[in-house]
C-alpha atoms as a PDB file:
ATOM      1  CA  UNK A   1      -0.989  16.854  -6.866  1.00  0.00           C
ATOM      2  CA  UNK A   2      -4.349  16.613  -7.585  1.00  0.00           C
ATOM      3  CA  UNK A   3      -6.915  14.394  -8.915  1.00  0.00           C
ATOM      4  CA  UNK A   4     -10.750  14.515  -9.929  1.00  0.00           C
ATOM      5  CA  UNK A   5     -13.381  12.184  -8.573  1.00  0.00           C
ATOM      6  CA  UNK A   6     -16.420  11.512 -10.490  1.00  0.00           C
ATOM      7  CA  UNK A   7     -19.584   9.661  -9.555  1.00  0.00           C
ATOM      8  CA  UNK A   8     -21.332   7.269 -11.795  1.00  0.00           C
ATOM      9  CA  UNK A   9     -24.658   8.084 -11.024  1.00  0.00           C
ATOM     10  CA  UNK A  10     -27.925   5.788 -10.228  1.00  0.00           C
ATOM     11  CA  UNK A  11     -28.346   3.599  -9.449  1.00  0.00           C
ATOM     12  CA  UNK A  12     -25.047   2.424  -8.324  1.00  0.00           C
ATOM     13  CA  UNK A  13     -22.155   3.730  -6.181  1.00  0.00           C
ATOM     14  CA  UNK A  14     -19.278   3.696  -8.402  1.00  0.00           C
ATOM     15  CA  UNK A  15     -17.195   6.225  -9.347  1.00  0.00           C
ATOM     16  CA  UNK A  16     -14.201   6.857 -11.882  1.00  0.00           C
ATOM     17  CA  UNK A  17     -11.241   8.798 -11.034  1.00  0.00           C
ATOM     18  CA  UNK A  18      -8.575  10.450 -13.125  1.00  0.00           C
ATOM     19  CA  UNK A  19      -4.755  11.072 -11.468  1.00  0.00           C
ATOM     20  CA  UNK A  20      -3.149  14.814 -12.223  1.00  0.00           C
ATOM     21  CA  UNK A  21      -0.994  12.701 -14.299  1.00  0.00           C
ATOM     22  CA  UNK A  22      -3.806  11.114 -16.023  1.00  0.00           C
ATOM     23  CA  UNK A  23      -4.813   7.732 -15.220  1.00  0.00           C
ATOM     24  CA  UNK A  24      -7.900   6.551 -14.873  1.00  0.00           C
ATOM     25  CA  UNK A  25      -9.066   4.252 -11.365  1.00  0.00           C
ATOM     26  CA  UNK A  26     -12.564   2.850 -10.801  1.00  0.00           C
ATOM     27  CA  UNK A  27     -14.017   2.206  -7.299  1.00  0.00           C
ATOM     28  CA  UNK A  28     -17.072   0.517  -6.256  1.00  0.00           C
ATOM     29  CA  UNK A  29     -19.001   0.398  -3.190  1.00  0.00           C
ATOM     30  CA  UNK A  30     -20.209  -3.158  -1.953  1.00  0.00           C
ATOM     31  CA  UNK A  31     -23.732  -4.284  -2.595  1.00  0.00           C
ATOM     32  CA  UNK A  32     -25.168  -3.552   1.257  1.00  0.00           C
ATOM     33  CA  UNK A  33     -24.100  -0.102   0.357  1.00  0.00           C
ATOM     34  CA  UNK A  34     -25.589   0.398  -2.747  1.00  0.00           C
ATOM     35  CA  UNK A  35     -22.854  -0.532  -4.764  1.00  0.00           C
ATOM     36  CA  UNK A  36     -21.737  -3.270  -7.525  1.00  0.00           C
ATOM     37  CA  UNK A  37     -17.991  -4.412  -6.212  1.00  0.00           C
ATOM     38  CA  UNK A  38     -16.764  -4.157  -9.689  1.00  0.00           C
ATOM     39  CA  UNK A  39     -13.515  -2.333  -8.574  1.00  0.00           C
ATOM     40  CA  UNK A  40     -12.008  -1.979  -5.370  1.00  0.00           C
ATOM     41  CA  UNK A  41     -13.467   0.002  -2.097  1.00  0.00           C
ATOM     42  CA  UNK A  42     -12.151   3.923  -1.790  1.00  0.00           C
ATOM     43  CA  UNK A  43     -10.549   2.578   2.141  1.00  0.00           C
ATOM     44  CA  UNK A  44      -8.954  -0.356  -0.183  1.00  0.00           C
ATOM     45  CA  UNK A  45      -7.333   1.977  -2.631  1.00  0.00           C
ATOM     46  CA  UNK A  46      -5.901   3.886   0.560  1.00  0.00           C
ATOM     47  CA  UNK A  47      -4.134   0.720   1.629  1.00  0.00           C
ATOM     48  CA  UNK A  48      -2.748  -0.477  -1.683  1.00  0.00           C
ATOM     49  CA  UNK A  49      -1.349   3.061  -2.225  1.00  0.00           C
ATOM     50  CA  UNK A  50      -0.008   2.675   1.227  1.00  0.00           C
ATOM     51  CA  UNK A  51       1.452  -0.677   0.225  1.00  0.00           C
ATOM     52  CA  UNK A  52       2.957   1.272  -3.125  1.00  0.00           C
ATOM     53  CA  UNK A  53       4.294   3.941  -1.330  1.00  0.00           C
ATOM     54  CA  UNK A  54       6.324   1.861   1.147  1.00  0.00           C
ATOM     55  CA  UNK A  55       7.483  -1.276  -1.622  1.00  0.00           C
ATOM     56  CA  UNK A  56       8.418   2.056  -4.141  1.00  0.00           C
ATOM     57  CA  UNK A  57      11.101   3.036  -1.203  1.00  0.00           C
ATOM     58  CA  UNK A  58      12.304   0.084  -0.150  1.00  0.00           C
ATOM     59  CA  UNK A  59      13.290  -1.306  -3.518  1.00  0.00           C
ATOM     60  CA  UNK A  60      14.913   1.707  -4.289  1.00  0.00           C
ATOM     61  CA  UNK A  61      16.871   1.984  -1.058  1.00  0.00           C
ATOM     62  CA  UNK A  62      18.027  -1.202  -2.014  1.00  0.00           C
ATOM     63  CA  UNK A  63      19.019  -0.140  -5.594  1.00  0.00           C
ATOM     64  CA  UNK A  64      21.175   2.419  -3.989  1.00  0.00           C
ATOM     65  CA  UNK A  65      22.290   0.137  -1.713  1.00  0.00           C
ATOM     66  CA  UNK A  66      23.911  -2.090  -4.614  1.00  0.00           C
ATOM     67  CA  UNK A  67      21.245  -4.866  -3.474  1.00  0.00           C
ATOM     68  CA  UNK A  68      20.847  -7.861  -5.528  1.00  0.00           C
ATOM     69  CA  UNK A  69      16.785  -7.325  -5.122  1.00  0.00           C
ATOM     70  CA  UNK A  70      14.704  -9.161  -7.305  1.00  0.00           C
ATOM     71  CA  UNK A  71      11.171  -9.289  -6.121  1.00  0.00           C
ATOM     72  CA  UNK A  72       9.086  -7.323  -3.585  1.00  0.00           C
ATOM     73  CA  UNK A  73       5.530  -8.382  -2.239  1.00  0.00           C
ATOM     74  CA  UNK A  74       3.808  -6.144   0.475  1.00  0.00           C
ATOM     75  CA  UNK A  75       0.702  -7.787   1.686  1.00  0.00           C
ATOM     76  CA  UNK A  76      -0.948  -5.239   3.485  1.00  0.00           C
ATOM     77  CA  UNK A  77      -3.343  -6.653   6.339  1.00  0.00           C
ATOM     78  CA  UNK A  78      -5.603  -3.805   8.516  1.00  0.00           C
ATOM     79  CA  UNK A  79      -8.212  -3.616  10.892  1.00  0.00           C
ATOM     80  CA  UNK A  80     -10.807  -0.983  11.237  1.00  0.00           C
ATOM     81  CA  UNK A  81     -12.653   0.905  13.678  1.00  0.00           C
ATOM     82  CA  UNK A  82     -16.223  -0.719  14.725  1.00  0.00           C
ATOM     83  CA  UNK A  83     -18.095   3.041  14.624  1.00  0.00           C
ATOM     84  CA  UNK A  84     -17.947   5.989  12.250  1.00  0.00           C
ATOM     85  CA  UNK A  85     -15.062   7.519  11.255  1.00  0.00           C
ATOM     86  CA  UNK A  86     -13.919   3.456  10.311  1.00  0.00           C
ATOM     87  CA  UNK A  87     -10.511   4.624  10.697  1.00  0.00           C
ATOM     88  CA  UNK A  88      -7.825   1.990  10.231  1.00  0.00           C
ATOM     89  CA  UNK A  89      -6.501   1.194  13.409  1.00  0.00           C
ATOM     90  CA  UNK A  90      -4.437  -1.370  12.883  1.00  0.00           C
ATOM     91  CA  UNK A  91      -1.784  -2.312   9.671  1.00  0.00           C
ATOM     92  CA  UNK A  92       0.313  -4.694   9.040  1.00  0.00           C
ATOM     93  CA  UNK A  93       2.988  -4.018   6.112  1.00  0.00           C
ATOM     94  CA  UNK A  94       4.299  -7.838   5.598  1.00  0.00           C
ATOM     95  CA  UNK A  95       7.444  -7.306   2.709  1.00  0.00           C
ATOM     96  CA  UNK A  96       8.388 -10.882   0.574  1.00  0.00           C
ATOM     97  CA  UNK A  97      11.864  -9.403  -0.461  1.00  0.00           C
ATOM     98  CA  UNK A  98      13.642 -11.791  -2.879  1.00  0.00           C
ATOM     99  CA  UNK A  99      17.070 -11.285  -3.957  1.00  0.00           C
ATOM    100  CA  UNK A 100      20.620 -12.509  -4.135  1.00  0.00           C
ATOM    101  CA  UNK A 101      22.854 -12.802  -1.226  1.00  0.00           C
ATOM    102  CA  UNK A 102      20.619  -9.493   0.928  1.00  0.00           C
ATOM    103  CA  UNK A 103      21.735  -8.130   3.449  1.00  0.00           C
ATOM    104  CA  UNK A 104      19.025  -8.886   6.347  1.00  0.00           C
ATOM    105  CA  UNK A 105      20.184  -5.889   8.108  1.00  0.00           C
ATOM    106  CA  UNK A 106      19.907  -3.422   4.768  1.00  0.00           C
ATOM    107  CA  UNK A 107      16.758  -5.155   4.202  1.00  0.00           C
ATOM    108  CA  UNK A 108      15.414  -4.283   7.311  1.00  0.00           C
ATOM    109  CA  UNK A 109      17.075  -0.511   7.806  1.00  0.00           C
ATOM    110  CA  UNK A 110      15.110   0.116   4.342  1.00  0.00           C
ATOM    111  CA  UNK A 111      12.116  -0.760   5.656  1.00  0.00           C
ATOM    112  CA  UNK A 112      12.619   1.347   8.917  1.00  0.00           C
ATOM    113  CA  UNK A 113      13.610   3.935   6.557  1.00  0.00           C
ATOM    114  CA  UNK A 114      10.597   3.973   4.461  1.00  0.00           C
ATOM    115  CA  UNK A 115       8.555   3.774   7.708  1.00  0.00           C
ATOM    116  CA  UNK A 116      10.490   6.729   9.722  1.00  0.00           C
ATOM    117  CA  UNK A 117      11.542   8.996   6.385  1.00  0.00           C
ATOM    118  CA  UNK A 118      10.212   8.489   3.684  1.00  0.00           C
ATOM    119  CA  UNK A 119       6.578   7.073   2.796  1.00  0.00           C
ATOM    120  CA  UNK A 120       3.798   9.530   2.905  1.00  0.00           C
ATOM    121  CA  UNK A 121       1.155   7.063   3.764  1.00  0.00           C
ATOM    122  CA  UNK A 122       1.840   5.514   6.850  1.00  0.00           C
ATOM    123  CA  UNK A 123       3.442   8.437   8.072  1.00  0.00           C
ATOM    124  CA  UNK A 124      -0.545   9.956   7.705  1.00  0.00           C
ATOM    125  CA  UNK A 125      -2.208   6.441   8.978  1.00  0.00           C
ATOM    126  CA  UNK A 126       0.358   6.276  11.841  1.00  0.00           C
ATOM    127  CA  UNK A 127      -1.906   9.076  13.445  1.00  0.00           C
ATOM    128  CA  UNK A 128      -4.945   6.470  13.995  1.00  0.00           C
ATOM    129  CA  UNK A 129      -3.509   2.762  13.293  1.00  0.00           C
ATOM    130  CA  UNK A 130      -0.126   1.222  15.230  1.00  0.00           C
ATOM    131  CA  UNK A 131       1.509   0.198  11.782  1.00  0.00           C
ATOM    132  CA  UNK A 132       3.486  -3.130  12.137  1.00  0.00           C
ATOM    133  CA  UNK A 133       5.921  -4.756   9.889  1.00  0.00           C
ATOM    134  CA  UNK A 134       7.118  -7.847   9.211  1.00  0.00           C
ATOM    135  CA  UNK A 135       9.658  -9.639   6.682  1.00  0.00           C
ATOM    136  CA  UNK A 136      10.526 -13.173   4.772  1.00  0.00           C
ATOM    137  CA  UNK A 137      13.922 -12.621   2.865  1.00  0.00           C
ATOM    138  CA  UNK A 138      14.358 -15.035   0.006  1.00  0.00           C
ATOM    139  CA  UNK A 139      17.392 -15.973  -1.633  1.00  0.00           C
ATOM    140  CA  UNK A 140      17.203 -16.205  -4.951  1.00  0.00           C
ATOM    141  CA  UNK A 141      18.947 -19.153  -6.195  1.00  0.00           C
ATOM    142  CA  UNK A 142      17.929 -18.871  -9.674  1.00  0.00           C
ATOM    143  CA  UNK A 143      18.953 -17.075 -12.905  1.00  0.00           C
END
């Protein structure tokens, strides 16, 4: 895996980055830093990958799990450190998981599963944040 991160230049602090499998992600800084916020903070990207990482396995846990999902929100909620590194310290992974007739006990050993197994990214933040989780299961009525 690899990917290629390319400064703007001045005045600003943005920067442009292109995936190994070729898409293309802007990042700004914010303004007391120089930057523009036209696109999200590098520490933001790391928590909406995080977020990715985690919602990828648990919906397809699910899928093998011949669960009904529909839907699945992760709003990912942090704290930081006060002084330099501004590690996270704190996360909170909060899954909406919407579906027909779930199984809160599937439900919830996916989301262990993604935590203990599977997902890259808070396996690497666990070493500086406590990661918590937490979960609203909605039936989905509808058609």
């Amino acid at each position: 895996m690899e990917c290629v991160v390319k400064w703007n230049g001045s005045p600003g602090m943005s920067f442009v980055a292109e995936t190994g499998s070729g898409h293309l992600v802007n990042m700004d800084g914010a303004p007391e830093g120089g930057g523009r916020n036209l696109a999200p903070r590098p520490m933001e990207m790391v928590l909406l990958g995080t977020g990715g990482c985690t919602a990828y396995d648990v919906v397809l846990i699910l899928r093998k799990s011949n669960q009904d999902i529909r839907g699945c929100d992760v709003e990912v909620t942090a704290e930081r450190a006060e002084t330099d590194p501004k590690v996270f310290t704190k996360i909170n992974l909060h899954f909406k998981i919407r579906g027909r007739s779930l199984s809160r006990n599937l439900v919830e050993r996916a989301i262990k599963l993604s935590h203990d197994k599977y997902c890259s990214a808070t396996k690497m933040l666990a070493s500086t944040a406590e990661i918590t989780f937490s979960l609203d299961l909605i039936d989905d009525l509808a058609d």
